[in-house]
C-alpha atoms as a PDB file:
ATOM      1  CA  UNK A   1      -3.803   4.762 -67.938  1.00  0.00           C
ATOM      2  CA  UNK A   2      -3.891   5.121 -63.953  1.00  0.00           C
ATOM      3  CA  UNK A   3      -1.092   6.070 -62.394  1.00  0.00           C
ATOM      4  CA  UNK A   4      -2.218   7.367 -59.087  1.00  0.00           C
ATOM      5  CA  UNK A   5      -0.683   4.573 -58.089  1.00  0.00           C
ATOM      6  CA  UNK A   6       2.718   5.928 -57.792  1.00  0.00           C
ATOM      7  CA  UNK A   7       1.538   9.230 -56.149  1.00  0.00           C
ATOM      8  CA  UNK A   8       3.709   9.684 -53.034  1.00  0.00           C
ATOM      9  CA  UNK A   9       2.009   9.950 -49.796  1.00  0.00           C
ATOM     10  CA  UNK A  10       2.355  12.670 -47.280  1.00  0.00           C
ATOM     11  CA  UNK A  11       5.623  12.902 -45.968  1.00  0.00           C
ATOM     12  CA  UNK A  12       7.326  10.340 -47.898  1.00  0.00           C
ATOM     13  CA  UNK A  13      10.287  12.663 -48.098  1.00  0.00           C
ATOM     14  CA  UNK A  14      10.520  12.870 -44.223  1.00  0.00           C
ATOM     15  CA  UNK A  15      10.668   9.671 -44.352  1.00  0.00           C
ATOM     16  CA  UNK A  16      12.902   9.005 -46.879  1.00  0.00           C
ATOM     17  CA  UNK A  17      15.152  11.683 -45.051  1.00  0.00           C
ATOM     18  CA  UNK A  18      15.315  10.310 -41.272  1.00  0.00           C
ATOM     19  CA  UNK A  19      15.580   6.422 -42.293  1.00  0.00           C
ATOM     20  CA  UNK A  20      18.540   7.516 -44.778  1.00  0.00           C
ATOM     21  CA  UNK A  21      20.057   9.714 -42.203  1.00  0.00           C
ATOM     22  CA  UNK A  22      18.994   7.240 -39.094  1.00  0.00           C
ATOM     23  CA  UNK A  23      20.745   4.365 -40.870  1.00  0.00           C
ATOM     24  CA  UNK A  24      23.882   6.079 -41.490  1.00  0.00           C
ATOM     25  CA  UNK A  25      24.029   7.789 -38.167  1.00  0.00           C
ATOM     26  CA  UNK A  26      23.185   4.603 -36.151  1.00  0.00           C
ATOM     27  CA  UNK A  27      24.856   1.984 -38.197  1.00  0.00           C
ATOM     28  CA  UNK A  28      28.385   4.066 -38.380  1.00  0.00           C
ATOM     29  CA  UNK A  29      27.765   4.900 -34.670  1.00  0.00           C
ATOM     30  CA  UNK A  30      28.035   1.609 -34.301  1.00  0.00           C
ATOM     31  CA  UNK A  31      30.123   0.669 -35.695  1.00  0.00           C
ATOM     32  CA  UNK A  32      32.961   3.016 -34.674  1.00  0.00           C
ATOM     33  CA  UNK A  33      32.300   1.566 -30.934  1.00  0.00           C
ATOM     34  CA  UNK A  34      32.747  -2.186 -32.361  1.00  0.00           C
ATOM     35  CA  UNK A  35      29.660  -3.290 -33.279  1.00  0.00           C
ATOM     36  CA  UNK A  36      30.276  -4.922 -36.425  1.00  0.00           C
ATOM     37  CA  UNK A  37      26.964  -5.517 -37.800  1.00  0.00           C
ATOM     38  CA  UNK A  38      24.132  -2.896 -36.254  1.00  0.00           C
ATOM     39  CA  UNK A  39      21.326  -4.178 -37.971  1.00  0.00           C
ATOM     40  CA  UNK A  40      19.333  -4.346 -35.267  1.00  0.00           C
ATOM     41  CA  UNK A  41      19.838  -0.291 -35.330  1.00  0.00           C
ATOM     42  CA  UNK A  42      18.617   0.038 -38.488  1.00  0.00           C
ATOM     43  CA  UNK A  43      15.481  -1.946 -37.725  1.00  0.00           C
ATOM     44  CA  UNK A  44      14.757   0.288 -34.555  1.00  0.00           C
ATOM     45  CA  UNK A  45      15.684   3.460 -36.486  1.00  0.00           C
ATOM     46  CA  UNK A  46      13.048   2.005 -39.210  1.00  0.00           C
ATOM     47  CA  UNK A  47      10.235   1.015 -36.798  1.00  0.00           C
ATOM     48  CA  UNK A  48      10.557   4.291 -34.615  1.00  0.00           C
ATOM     49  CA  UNK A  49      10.457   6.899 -37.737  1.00  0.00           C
ATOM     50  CA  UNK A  50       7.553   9.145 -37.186  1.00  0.00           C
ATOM     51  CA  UNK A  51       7.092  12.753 -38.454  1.00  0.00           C
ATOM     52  CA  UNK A  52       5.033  13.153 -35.148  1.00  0.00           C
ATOM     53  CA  UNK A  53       7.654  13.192 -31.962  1.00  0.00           C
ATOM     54  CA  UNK A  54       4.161  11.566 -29.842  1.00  0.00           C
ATOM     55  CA  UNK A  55       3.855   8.959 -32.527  1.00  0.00           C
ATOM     56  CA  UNK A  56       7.692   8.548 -32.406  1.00  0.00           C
ATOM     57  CA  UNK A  57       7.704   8.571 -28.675  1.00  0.00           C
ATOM     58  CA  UNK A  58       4.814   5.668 -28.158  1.00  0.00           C
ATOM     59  CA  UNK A  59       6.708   3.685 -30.703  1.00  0.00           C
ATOM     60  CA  UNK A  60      10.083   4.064 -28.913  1.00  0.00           C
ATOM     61  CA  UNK A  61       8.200   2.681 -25.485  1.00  0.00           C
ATOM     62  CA  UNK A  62       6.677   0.045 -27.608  1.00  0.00           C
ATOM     63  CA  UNK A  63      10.034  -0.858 -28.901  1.00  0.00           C
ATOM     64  CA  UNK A  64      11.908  -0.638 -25.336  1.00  0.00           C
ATOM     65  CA  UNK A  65       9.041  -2.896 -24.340  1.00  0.00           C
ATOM     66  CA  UNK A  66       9.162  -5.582 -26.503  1.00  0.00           C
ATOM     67  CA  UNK A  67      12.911  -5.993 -26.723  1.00  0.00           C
ATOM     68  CA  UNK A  68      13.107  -5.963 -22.765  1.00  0.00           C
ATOM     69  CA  UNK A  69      10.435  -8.680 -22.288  1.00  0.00           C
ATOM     70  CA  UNK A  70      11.070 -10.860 -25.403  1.00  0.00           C
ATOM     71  CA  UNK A  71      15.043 -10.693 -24.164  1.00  0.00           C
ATOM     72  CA  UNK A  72      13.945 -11.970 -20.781  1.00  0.00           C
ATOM     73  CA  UNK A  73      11.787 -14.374 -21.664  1.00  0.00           C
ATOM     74  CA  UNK A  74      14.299 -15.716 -24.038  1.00  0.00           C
ATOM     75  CA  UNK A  75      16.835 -15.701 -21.530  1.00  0.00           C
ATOM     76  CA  UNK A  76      15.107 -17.109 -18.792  1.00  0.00           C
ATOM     77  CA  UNK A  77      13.716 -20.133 -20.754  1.00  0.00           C
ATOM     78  CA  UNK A  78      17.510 -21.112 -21.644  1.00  0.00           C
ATOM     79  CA  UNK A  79      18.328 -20.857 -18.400  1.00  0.00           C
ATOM     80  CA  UNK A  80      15.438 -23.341 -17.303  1.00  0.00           C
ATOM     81  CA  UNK A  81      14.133 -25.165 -20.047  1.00  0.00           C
ATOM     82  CA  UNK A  82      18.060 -24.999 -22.225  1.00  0.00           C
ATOM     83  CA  UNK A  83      18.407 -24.537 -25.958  1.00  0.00           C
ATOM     84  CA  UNK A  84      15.717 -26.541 -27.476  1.00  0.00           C
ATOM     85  CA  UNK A  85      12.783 -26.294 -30.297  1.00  0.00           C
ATOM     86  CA  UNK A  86      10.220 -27.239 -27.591  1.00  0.00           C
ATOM     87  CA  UNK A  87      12.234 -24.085 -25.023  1.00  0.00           C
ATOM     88  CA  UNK A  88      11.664 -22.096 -27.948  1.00  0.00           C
ATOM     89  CA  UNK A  89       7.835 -22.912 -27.995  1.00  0.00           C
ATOM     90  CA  UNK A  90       7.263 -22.489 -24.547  1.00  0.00           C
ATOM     91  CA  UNK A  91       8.971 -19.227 -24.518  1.00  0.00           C
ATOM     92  CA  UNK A  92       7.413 -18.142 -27.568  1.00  0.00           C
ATOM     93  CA  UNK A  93       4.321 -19.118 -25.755  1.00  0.00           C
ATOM     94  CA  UNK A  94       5.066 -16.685 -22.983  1.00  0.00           C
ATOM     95  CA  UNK A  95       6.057 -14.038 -24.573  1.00  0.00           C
ATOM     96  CA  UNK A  96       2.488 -13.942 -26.118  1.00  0.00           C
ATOM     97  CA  UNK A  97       0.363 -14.599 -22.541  1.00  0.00           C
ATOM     98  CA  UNK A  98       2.751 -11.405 -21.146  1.00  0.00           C
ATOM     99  CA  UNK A  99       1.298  -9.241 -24.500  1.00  0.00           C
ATOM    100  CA  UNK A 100      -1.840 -10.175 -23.864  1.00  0.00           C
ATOM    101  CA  UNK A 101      -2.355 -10.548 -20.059  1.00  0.00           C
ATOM    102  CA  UNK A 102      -0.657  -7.071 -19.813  1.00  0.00           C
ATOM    103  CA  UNK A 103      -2.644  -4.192 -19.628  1.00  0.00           C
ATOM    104  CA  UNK A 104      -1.657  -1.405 -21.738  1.00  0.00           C
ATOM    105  CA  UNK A 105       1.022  -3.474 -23.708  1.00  0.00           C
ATOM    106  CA  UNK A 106       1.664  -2.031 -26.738  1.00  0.00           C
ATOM    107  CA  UNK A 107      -0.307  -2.564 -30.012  1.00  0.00           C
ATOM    108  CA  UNK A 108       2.778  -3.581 -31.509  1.00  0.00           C
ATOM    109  CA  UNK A 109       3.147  -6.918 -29.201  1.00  0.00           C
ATOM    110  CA  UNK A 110       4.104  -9.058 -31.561  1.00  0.00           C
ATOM    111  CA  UNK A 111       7.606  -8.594 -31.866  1.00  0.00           C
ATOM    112  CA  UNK A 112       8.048  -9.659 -28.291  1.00  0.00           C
ATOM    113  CA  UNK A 113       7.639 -13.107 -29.586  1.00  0.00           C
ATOM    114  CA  UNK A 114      10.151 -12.377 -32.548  1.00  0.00           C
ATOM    115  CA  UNK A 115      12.680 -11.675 -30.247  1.00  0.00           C
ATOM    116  CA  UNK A 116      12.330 -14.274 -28.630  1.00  0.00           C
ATOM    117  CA  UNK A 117      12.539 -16.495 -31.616  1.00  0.00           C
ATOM    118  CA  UNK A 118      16.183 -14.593 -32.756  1.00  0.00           C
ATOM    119  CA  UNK A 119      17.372 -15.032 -29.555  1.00  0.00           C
ATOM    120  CA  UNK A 120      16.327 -18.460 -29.131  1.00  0.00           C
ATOM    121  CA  UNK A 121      18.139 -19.200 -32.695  1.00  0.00           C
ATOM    122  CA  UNK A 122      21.640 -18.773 -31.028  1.00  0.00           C
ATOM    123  CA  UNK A 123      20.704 -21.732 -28.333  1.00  0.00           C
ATOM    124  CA  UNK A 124      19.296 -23.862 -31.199  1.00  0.00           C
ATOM    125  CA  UNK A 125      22.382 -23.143 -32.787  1.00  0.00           C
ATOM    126  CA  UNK A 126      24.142 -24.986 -30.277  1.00  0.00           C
ATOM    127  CA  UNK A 127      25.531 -22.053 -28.371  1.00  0.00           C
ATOM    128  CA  UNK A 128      25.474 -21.736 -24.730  1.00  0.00           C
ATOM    129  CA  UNK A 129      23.818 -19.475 -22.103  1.00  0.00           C
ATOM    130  CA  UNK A 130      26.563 -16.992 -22.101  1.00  0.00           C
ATOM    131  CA  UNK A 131      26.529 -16.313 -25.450  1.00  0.00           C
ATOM    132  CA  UNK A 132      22.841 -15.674 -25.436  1.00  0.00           C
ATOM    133  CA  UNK A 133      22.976 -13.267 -22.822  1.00  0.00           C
ATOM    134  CA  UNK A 134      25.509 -11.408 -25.048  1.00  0.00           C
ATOM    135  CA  UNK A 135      23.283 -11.922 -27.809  1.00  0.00           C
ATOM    136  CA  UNK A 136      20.380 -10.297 -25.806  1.00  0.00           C
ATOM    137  CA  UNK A 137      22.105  -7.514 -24.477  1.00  0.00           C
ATOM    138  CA  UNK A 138      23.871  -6.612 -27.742  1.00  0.00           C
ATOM    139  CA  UNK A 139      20.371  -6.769 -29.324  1.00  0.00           C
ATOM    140  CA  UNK A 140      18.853  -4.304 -26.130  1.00  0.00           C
ATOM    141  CA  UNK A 141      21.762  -1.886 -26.579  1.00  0.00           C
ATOM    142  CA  UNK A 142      21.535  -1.811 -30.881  1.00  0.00           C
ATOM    143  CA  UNK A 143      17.469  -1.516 -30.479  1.00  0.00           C
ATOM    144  CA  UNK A 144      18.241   1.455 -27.971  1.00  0.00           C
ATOM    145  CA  UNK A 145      20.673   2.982 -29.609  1.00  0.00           C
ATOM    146  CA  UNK A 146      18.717   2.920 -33.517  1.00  0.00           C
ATOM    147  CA  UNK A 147      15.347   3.784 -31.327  1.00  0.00           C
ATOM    148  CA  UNK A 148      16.935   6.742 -29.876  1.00  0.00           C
ATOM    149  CA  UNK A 149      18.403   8.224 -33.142  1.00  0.00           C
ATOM    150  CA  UNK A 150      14.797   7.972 -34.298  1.00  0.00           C
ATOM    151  CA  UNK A 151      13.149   9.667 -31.743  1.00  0.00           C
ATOM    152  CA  UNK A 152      15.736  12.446 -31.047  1.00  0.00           C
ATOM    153  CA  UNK A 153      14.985  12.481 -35.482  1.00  0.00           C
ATOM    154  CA  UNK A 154      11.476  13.327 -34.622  1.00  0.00           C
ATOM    155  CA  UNK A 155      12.171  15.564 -31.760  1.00  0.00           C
ATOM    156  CA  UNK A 156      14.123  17.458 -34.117  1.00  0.00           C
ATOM    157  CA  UNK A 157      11.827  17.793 -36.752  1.00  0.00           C
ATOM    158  CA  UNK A 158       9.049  18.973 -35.011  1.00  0.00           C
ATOM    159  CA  UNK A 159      11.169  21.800 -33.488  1.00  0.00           C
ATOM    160  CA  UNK A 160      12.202  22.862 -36.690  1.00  0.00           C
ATOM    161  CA  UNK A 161       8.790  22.575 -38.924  1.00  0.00           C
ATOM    162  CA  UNK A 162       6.413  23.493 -35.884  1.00  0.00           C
ATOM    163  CA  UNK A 163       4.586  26.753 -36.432  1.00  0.00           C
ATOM    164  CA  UNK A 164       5.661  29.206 -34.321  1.00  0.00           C
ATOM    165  CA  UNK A 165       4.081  31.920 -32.655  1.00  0.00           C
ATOM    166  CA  UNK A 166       4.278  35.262 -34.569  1.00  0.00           C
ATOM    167  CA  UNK A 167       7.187  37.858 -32.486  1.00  0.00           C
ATOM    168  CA  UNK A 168       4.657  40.544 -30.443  1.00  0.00           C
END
């Protein structure tokens, strides 16, 4: 029988490690300064983890990115087009044209769009333009907060487990 499989890839325990201790950190964080339900944290701190600080770094920017634009959009279409299924379209429409008229937007462009889609939920929901401006920038502040844990993770790391120059 095969079982290679089940053979852990390379730094699967780093992983394990800085999305266990990235959760925790970010989601009691948090919650100590009131925010009752940091999941968006915990997706950040997910997305971000990288044993490489670059590859940590590129997807913090990517993250930053996407939130920022796909919370604008979002907010903007409300504003103009209000809480509808066709607002939703139209913004989900933009928030694709901006990924891919962009130069240099990140690889990752597609959860632009999916924020725009959570954010839009609250509006289909029936709530107003206020509360999806506090939805947005709750959502910007949780992504920031769980992307930062990451990357200072990974900044960390590679301080600690870079080879260093032997003494003179």
């Amino acid at each position: 029988m095969d079982v290679h499989f089940i053979t852990p890839r390379q730094n699967a325990l780093v992983y394990i490690v800085k999305i266990l201790s990235g959760t925790l950190l970010s989601w009691f964080g948090l919650r100590a300064v009131g925010i009752a339900e940091p999941y968006w944290a915990v997706i950040s701190v997910i997305i971000v983890t990288e044993p490489d600080f670059s590859v940590a770094r590129a997807n913090f920017r990517a993250r930053l990115i996407n939130t920022l634009s796909g919370s604008a959009i979002a907010f903007l279409t409300l504003v103009v087009l209000g809480g509808t299924f066709w607002a939703m379209l139209t913004a989900l429409i933009v928030a694709v044209l901006v990924a891919m008229l962009w130069s240099g937007y990140p690889s990752n462009w597609r959860l632009g769009p999916i924020t725009v889609v959570i954010l839009m939920s609250a509006a289909l929901q029936g709530q107003g333009p206020q509360q999806e401006l506090n939805l947005a920038l709750l959502r910007v502040a949780e992504v920031l907060a769980g992307s930062a844990v990451a990357l200072l993770q990974a900044l960390i790391y590679s301080r600690l487990l870079s080879p260093r120059p032997p003494a003179p």
